[in-house]
C-alpha atoms as a PDB file:
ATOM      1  CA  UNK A   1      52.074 -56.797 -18.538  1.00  0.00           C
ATOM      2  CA  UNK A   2      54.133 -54.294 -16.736  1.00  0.00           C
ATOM      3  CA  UNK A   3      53.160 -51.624 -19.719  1.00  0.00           C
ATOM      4  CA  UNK A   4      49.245 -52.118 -18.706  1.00  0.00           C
ATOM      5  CA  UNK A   5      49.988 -51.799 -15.203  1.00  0.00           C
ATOM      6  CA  UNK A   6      51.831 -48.503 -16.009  1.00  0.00           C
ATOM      7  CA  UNK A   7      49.014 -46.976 -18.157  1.00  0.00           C
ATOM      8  CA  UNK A   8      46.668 -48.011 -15.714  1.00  0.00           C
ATOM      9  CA  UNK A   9      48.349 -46.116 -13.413  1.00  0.00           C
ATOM     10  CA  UNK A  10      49.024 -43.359 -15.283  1.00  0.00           C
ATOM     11  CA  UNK A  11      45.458 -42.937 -16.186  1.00  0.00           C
ATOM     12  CA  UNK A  12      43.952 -42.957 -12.425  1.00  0.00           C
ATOM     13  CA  UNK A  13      46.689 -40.561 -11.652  1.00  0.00           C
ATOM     14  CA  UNK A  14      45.354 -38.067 -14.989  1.00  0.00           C
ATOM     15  CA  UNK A  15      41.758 -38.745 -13.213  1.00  0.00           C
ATOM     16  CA  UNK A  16      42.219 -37.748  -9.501  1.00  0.00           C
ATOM     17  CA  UNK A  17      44.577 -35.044 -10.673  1.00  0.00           C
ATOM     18  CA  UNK A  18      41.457 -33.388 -13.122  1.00  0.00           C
ATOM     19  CA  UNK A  19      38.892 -33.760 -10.242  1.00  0.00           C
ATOM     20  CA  UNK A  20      41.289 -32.091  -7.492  1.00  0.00           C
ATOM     21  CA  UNK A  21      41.522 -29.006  -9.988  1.00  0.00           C
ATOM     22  CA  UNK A  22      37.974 -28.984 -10.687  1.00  0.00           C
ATOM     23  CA  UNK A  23      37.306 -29.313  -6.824  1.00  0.00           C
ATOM     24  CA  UNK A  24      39.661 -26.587  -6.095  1.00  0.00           C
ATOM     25  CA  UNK A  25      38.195 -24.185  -8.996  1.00  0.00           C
ATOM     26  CA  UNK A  26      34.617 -24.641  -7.756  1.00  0.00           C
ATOM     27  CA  UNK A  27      35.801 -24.017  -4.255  1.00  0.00           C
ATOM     28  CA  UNK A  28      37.587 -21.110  -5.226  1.00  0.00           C
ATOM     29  CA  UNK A  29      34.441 -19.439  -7.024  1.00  0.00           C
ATOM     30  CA  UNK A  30      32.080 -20.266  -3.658  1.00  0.00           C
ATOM     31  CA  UNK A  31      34.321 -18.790  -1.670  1.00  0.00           C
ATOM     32  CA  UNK A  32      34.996 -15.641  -4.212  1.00  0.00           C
ATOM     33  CA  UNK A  33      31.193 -14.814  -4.179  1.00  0.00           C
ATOM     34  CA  UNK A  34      30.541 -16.142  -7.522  1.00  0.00           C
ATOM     35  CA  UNK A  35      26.892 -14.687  -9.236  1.00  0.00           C
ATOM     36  CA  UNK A  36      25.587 -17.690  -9.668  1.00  0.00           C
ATOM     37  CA  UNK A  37      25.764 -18.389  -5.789  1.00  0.00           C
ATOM     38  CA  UNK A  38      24.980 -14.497  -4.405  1.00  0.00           C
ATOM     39  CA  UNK A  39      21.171 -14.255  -3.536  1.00  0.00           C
ATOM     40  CA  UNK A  40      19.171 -11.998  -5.611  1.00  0.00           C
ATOM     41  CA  UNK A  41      18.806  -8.625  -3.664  1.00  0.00           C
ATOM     42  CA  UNK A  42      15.224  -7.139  -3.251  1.00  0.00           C
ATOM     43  CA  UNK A  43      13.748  -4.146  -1.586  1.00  0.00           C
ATOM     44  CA  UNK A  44      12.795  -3.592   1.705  1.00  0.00           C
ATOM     45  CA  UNK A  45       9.447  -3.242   1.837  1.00  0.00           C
ATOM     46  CA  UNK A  46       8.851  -0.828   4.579  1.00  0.00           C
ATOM     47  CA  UNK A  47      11.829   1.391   3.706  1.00  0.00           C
ATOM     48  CA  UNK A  48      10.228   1.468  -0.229  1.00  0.00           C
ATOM     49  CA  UNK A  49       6.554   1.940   1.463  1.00  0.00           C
ATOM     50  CA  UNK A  50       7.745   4.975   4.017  1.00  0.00           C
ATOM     51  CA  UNK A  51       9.447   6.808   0.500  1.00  0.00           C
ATOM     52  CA  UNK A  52       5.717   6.193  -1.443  1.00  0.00           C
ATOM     53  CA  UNK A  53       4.376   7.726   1.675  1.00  0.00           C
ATOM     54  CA  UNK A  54       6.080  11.238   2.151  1.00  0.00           C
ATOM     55  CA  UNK A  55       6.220  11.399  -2.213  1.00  0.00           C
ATOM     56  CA  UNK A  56       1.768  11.651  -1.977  1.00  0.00           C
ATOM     57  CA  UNK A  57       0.308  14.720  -1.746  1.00  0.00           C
ATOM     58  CA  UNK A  58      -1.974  14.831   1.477  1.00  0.00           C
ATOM     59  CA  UNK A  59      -4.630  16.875  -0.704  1.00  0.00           C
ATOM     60  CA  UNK A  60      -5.665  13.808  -2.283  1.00  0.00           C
ATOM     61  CA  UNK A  61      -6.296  12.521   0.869  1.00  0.00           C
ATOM     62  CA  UNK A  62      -9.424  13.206   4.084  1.00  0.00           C
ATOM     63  CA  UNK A  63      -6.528  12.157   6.630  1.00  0.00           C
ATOM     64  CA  UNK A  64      -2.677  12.083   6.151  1.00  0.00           C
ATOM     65  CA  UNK A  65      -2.273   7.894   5.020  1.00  0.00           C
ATOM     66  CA  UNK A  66      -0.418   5.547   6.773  1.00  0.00           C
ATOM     67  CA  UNK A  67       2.166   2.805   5.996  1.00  0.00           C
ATOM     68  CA  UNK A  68      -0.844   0.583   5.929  1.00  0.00           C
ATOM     69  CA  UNK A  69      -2.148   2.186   2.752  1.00  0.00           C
ATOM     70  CA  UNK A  70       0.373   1.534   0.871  1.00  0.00           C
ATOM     71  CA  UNK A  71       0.546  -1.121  -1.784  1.00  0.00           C
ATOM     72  CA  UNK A  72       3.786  -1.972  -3.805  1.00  0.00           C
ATOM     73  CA  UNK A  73       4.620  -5.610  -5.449  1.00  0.00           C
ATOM     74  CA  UNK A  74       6.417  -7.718  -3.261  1.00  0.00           C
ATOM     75  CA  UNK A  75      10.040  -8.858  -3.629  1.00  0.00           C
ATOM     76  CA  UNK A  76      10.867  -6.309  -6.031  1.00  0.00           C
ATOM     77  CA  UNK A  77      14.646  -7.084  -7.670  1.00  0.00           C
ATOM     78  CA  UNK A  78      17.235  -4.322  -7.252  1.00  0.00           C
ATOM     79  CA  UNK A  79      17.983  -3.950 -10.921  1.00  0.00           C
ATOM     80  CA  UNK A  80      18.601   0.096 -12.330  1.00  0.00           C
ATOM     81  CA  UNK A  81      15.772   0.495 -14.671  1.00  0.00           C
ATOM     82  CA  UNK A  82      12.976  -1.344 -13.552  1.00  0.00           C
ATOM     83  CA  UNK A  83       9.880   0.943 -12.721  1.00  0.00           C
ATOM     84  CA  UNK A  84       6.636   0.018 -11.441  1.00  0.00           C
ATOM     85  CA  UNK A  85       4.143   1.668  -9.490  1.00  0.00           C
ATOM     86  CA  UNK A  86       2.770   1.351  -5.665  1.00  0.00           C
ATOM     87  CA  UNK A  87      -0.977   2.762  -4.755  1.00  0.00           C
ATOM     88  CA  UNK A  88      -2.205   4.369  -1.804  1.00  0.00           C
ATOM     89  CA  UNK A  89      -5.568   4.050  -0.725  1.00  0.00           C
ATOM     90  CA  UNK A  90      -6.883   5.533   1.747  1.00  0.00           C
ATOM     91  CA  UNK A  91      -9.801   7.665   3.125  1.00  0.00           C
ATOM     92  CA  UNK A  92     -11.218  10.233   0.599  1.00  0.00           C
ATOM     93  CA  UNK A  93     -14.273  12.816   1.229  1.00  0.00           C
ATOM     94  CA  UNK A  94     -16.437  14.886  -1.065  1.00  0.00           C
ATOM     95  CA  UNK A  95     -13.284  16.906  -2.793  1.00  0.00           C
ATOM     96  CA  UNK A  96     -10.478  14.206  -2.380  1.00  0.00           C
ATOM     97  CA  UNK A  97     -10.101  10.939  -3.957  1.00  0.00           C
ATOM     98  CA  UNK A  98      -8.212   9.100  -1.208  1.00  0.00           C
ATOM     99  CA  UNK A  99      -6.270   7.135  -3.690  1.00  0.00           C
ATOM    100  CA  UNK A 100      -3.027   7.900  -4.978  1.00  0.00           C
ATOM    101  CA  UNK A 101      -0.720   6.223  -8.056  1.00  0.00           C
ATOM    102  CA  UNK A 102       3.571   6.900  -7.053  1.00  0.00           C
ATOM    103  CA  UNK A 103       5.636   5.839 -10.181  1.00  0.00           C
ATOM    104  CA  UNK A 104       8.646   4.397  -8.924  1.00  0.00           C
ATOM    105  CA  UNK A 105      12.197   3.815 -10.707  1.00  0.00           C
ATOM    106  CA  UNK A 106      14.965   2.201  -9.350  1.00  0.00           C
ATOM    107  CA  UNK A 107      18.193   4.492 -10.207  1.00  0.00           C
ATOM    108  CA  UNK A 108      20.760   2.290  -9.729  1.00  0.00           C
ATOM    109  CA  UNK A 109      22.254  -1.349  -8.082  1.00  0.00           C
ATOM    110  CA  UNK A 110      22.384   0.399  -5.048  1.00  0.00           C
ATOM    111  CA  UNK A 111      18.748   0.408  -4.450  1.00  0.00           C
ATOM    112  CA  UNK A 112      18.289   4.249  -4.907  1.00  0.00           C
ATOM    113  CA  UNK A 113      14.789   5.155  -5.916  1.00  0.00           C
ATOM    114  CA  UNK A 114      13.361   7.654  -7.867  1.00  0.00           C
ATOM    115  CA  UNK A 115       9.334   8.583  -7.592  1.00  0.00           C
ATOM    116  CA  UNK A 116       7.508  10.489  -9.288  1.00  0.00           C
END
């Protein structure tokens, strides 16, 4: 009888002693910044929008465009490699369009741009 009460005990003690180091490992990892827990990073939007801006060439254009012409997906990750492309529309005349196409890369993790 004294044997089960031992094993019994023995057991519980194996239990707690598995969920304190699991406790302890998943608190260490929060507090450590894990990936899994770190919010995805996205550009800013006006910061991307002012760069389209000064990269168009006001020929295309009847008056110099404003940050309200330009168009870029939203929530864009921070990821080196990913390219899309933002449009700027605004007013045209006889000889200019008034619409523009900026080809944007993001260089690196840092959030560094590259247009084109």
């Amino acid at each position: 009888m004294t044997d089960q009460r031992s094993f019994a005990r023995t057991v519980i003690a194996l239990s707690l002693a598995v969920i304190a180091c699991c406790a302890l490992t998943f608190t260490i990892m929060l507090l450590a910044g894990s990936p899994a827990v770190q919010p995805q990073r996205v550009l800013d939007q006006d910061a991307l929008a002012r760069a389209v801006l000064n990269n168009v060439k006001s020929a295309d254009f009847a008056r110099p465009p404003t940050i309200d012409d330009v168009s870029c997906p939203a929530s864009i990750p921070v990821e080196a490699g990913r390219e899309f492309k933002c449009n700027v529309d605004g007013v045209g005349d006889g000889n200019s369009s008034g619409n523009a196409w900026v080809k944007v890369k993001v260089k690196d993790d840092q959030g560094d741009l590259s247009l084109g």
